[in-house]
Protein backbone atom coordinates (compact mmCIF):
# COMPACT_ATOMS: atom_id res chain seq x y z
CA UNK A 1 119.36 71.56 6.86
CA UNK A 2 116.82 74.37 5.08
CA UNK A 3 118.33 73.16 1.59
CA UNK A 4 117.24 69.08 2.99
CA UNK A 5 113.67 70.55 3.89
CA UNK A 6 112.87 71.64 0.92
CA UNK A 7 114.21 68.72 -1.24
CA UNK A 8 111.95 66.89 0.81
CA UNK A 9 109.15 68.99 0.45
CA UNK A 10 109.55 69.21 -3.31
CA UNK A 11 109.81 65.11 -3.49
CA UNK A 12 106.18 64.76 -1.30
CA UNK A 13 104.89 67.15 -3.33
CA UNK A 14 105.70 64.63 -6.35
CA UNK A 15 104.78 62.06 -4.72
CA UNK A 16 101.19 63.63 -3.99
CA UNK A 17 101.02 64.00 -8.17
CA UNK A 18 101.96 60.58 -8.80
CA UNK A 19 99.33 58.86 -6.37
CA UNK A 20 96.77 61.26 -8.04
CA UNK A 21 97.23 59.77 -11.20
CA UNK A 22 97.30 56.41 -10.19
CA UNK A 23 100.90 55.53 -10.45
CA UNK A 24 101.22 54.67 -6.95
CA UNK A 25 100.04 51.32 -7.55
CA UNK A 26 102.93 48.61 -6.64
CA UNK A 27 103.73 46.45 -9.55
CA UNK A 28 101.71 43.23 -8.45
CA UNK A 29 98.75 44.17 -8.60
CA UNK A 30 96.31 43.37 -11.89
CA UNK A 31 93.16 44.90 -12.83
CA UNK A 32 90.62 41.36 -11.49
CA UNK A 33 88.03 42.64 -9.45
CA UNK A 34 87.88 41.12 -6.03
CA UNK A 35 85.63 38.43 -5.29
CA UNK A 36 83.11 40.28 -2.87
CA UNK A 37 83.05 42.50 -5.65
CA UNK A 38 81.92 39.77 -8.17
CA UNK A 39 79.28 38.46 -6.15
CA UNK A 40 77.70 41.84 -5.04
CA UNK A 41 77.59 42.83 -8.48
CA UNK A 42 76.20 39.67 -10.16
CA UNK A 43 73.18 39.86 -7.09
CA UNK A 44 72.65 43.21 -8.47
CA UNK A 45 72.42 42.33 -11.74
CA UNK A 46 70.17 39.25 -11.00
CA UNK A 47 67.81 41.78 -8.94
CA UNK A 48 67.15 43.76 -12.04
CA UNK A 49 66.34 40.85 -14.19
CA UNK A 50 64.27 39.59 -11.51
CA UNK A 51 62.55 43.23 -11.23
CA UNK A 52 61.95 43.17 -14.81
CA UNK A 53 60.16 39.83 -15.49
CA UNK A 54 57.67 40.62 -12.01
CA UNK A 55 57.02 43.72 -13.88
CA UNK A 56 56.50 41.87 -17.52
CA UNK A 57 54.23 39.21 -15.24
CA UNK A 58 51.83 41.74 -13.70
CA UNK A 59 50.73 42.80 -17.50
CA UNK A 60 49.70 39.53 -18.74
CA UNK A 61 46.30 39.11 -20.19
CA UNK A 62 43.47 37.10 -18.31
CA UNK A 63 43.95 33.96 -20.04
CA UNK A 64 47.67 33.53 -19.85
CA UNK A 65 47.09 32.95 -15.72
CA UNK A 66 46.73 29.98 -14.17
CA UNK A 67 43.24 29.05 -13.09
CA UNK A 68 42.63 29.01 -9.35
CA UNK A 69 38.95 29.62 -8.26
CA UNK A 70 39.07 25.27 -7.81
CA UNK A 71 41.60 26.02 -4.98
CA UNK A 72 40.08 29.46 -3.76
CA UNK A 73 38.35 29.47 0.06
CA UNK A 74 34.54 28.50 0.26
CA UNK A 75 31.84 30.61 -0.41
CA UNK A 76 28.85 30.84 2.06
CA UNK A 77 26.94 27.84 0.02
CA UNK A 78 29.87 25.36 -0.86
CA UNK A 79 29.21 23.32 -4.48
CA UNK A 80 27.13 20.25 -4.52
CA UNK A 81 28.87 16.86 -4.74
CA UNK A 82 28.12 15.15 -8.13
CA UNK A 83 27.49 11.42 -7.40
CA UNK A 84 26.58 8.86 -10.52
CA UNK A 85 22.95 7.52 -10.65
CA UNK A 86 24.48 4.03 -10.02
CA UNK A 87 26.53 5.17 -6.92
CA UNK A 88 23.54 6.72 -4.98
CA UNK A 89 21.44 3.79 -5.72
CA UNK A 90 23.98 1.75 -4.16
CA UNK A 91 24.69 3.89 -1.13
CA UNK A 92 21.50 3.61 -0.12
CA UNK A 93 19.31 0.59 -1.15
CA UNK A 94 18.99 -1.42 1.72
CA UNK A 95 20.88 -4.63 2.11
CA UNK A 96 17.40 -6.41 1.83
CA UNK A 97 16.35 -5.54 -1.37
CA UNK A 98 19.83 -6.10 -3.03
CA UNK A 99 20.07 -10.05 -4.75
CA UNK A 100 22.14 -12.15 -3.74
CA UNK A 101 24.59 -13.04 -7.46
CA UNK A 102 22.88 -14.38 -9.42
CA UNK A 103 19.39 -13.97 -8.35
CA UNK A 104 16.74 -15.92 -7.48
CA UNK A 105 15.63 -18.16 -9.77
CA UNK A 106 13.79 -22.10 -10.00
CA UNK A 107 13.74 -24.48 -12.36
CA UNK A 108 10.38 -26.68 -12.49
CA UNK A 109 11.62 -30.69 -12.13
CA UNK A 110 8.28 -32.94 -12.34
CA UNK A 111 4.70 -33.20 -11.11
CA UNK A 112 5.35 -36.02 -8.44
CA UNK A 113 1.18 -36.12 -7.94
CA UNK A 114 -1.75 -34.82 -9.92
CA UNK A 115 -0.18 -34.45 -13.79
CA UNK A 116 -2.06 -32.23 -15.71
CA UNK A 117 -5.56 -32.87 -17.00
CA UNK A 118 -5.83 -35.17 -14.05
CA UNK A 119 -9.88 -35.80 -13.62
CA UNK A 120 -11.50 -35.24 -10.10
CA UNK A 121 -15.60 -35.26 -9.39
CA UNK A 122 -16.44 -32.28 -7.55
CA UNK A 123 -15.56 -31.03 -4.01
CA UNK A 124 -12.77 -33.70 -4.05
CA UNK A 125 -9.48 -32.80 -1.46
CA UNK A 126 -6.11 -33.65 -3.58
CA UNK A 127 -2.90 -32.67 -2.92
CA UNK A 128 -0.59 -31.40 -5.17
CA UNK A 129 3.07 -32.01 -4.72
CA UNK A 130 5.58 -30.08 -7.27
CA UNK A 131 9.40 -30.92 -7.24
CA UNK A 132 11.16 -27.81 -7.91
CA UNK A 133 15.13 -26.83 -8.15
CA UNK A 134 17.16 -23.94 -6.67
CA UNK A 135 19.17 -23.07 -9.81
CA UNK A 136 19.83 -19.39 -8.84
CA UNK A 137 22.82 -18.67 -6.22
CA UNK A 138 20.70 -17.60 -3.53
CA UNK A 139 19.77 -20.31 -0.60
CA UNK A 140 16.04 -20.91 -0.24
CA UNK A 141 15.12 -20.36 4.10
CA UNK A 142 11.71 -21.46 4.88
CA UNK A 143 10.86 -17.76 4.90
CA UNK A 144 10.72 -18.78 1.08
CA UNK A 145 6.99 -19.54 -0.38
CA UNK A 146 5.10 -20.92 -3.21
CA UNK A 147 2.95 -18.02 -3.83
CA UNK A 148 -0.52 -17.85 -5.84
CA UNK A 149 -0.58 -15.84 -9.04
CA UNK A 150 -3.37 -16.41 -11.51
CA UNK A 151 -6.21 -18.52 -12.36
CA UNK A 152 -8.37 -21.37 -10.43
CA UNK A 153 -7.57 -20.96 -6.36
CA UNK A 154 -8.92 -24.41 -5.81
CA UNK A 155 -9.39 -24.06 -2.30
CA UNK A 156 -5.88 -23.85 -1.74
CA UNK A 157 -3.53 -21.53 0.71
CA UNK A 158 -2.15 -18.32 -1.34
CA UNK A 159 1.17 -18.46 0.33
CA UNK A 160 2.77 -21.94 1.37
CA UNK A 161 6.36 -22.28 2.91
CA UNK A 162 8.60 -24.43 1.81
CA UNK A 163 9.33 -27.09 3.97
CA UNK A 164 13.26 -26.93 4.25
CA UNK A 165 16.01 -24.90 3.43
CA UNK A 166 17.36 -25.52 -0.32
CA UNK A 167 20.85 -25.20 -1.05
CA UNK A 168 21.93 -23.54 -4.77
CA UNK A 169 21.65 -26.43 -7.19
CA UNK A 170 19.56 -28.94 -4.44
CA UNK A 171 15.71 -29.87 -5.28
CA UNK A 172 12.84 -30.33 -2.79
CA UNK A 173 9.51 -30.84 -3.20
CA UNK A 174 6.33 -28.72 -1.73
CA UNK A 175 2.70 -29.97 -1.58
CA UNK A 176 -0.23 -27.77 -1.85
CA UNK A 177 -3.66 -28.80 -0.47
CA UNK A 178 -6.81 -28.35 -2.90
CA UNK A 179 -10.02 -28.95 -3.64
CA UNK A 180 -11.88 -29.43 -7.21
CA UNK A 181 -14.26 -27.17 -7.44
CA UNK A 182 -17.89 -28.04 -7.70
CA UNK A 183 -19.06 -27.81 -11.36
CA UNK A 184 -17.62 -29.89 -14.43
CA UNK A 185 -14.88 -28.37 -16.05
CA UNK A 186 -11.44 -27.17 -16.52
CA UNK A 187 -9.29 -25.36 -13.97
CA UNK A 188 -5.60 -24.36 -13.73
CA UNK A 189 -4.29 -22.27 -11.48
CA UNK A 190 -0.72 -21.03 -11.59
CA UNK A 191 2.20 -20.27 -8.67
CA UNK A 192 5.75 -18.77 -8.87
CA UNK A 193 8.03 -18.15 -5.65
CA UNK A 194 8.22 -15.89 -2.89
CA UNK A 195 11.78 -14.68 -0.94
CA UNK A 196 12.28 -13.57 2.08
CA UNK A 197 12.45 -10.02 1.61
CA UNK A 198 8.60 -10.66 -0.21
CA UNK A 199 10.12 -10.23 -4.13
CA UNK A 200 8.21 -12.72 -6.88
CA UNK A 201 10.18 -14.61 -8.59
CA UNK A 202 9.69 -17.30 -10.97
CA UNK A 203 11.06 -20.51 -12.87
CA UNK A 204 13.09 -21.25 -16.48
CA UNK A 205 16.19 -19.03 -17.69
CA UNK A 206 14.54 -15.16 -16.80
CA UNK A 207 13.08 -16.70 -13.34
CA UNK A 208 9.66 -14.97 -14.98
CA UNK A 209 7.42 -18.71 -15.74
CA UNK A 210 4.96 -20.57 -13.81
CA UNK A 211 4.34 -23.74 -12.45
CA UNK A 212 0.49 -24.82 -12.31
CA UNK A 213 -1.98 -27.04 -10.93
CA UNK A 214 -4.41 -28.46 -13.96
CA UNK A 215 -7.05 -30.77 -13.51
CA UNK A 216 -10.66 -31.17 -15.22
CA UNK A 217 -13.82 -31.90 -13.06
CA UNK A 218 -16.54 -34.48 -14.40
CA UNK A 219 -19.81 -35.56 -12.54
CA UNK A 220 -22.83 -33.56 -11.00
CA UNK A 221 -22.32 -30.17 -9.67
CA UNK A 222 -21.99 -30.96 -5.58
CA UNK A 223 -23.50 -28.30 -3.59
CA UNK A 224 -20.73 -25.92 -1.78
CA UNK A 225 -20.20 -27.30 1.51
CA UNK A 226 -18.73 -25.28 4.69
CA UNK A 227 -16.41 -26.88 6.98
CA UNK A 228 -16.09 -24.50 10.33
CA UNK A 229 -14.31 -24.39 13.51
CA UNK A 230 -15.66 -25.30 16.54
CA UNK A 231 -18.40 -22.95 17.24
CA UNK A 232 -16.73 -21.68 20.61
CA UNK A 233 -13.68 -20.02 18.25
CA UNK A 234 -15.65 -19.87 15.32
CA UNK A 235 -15.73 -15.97 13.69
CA UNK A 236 -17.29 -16.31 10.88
CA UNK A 237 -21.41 -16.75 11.17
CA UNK A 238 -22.60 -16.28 7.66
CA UNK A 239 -21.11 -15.75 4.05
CA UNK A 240 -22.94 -15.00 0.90
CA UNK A 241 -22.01 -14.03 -2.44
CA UNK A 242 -24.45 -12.14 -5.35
CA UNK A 243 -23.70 -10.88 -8.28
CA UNK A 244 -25.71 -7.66 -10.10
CA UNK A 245 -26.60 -10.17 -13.39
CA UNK A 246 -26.62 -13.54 -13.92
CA UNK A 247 -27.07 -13.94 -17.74
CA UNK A 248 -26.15 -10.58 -19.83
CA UNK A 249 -26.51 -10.48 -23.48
CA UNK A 250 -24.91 -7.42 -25.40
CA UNK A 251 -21.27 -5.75 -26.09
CA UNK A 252 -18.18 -7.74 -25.14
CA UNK A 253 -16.19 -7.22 -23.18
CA UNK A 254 -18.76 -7.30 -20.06
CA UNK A 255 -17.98 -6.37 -16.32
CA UNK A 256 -19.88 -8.51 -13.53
CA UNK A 257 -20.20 -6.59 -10.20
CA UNK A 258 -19.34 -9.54 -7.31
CA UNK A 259 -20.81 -8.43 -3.63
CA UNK A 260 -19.58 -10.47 -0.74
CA UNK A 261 -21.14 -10.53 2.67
CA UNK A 262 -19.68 -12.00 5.54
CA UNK A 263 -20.61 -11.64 9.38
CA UNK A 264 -18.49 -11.42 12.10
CA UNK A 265 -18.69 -12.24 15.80
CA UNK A 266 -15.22 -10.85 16.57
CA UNK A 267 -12.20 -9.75 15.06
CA UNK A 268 -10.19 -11.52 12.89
CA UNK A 269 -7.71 -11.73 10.49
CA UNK A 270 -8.92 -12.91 6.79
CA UNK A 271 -7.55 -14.38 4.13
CA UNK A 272 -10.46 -15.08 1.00
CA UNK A 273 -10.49 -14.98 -2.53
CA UNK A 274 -13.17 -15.04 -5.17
CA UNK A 275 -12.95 -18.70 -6.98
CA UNK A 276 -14.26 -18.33 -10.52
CA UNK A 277 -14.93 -21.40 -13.10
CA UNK A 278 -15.59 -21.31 -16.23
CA UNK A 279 -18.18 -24.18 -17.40
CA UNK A 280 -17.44 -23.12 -21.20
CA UNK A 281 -16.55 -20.46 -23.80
CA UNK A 282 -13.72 -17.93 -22.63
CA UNK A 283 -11.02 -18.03 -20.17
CA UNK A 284 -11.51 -15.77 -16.99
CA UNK A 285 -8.85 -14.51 -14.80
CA UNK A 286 -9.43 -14.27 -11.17
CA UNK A 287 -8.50 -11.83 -8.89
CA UNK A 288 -5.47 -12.65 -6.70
CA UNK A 289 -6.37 -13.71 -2.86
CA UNK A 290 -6.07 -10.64 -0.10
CA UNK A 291 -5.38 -10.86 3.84
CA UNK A 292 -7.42 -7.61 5.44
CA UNK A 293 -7.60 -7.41 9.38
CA UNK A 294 -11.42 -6.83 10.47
CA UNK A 295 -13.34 -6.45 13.34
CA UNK A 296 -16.86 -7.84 14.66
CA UNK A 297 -20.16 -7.09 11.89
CA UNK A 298 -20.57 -7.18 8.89
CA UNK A 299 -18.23 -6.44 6.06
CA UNK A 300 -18.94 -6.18 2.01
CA UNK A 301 -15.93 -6.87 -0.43
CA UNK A 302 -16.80 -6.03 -4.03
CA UNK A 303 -15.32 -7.81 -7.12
CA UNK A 304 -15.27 -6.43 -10.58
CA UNK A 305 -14.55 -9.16 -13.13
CA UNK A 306 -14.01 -8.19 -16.99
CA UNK A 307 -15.20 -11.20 -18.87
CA UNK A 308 -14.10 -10.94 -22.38
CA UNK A 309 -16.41 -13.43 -24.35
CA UNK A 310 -19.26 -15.33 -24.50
CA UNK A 311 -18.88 -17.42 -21.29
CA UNK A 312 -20.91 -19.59 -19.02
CA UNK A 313 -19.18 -19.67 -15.63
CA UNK A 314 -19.77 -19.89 -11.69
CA UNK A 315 -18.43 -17.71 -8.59
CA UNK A 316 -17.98 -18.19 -5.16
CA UNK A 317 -15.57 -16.75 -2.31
CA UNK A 318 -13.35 -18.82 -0.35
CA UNK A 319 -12.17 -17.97 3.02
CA UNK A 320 -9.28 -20.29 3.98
CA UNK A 321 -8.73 -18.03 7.65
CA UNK A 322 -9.22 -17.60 10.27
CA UNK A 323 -10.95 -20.93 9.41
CA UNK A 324 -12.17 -22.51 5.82
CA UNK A 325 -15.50 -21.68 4.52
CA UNK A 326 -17.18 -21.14 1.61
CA UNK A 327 -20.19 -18.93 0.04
CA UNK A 328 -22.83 -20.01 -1.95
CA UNK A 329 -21.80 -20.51 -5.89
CA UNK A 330 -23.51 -17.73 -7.80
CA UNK A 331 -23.89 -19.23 -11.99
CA UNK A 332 -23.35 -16.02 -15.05
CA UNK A 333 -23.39 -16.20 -18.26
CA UNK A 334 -22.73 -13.49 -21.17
CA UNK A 335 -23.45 -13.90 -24.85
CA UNK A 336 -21.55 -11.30 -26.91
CA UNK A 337 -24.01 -9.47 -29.70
């Protein structure tokens, strides 16, 4: 039994030696790492890498980055909007003042009464009747007028509405009341449109001609006559007309000073316009008419009218409201040195 002890001793003692050097391993087994092993190893060594770009990253120069300050939180004043010239304009004109396509435009058709150079005596009524086309794409309301622009009144409305509504492409026809004036001579006065929205517009291809009213006036100068209301809703009492010189001989172009007078006996609403004639030499151009709300007394309007040549002519103002009536005619002359 003590001999069997220490044989077996001896043999653990081997076996200890054996198993330190790493013979103990049983014959199956190879040297392939085991799987857990693989994967724990390959996360470390993806780690590193990882670890060592960040690091690479953080040393980059400026320009390399990305930009970001478009994405970065608000400041305390946040940038302006940039909005096109066009854009604003459109956002907000208002819908009134924006055409229609193509625009408004006329097209002049025929003079159904009074062709030019027609000859009236003096202080004669006419009517002249125009037929006129809607060849824009806008439709024509009766909010739409025949408008005075330039030259010889002739006793006639400023602003007359058309009579109907005209379709794109339709014709109609609008009559204007006048009178000739009182002194031989020629006279032509000219008229474009009026919208709705209170835009001029005219007639031919740019919607920027004129239609006119031309006639000449033979016979005696009439005196100017007054037709009034009846005196109970009458407002006008007197109306006079002067100007600072009647014949002026000297540097052309001349300025004549106009002074109108007109008396009130209560408010009213007026619509006047100095007439002007010209019996011979140069053209003059007239002031447009002008509506002017004023109450009871007496009111001046002054003119000044730029005559450019050597011109014999006549003035008078025309009141066509609250009622129709007429100043004296004042005659001036200027003869260019």
């Amino acid at each position: 039994m003590k001999n069997w002890s220490i044989t077996a001793a001896r043999l653990g003692l081997i076996g200890l030696l054996l198993s330190a050097c790493g013979g103990g391993r049983s014959a199956d087994q190879s040297d392939t790492p085991a799987p857990e092993a693989i994967f724990t190893s390959a996360a470390q060594t993806a780690e590193a890498r990882r670890m060592e770009r960040f690091s690479q990253t953080a040393t980059l120069a400026p320009e390399a980055l990305i930009e970001t300050s478009a994405f970065e939180a608000p400041t305390q004043t946040p940038p302006s909007i940039q909005v096109s010239p066009s854009a604003a304009f459109t956002a907000t004109a208002p819908a009134a003042a924006q055409p229609a396509s193509g625009g408004d435009r006329g097209e002049f058709m025929a003079d159904v009464t009074v062709p030019d150079e027609t000859v009236f005596e003096p202080n004669l009524p006419f009517q002249k009747t125009w037929r006129i086309k809607n060849s824009g794409q806008t439709t024509w309301t009766t909010e739409y007028m025949l408008v005075f622009i330039d030259g010889d009144l002739m006793g006639a409305e400023p602003a007359i509405p058309l009579p109907e509504v005209v379709e794109p492409g339709e014709n109609t026809e609008i009559t204007v009341e006048m009178v000739s004036p009182p002194n031989p001579g020629k006279y032509r006065g000219y008229w474009k449109m009026r919208n709705a929205a209170g835009q001029v517009f005219g007639f031919g291809s740019n919607a920027d001609e004129a239609i006119w009213a031309d006639i000449i006036v033979e016979g005696e100068p009439a005196a100017a006559s007054i037709t009034r209301a009846p005196a109970a809703t009458r407002a006008i009492t007197t109306i006079s007309l002067d100007v600072d010189e009647a014949q002026v001989s000297g540097i052309c172009p001349h300025s004549f000073r106009f002074v109108a007078r007109i008396n009130l006996n209560q408010p009213a609403t007026l619509v006047y316009a100095l007439e002007v004639g010209s019996k011979s030499g140069a053209d003059i151009r007239a002031p447009l008419p002008a509506k002017q709300n004023l109450g009871a007394g007496e009111h001046s309007i002054v003119y000044e009218l730029s005559v450019p040549g050597d011109v014999t002519a006549w003035a008078r103002l025309h009141v066509s409201q609250p009622e129709e009536a007429f100043s004296n005619q004042v005659d001036f002359s200027l003869i260019c040195t």
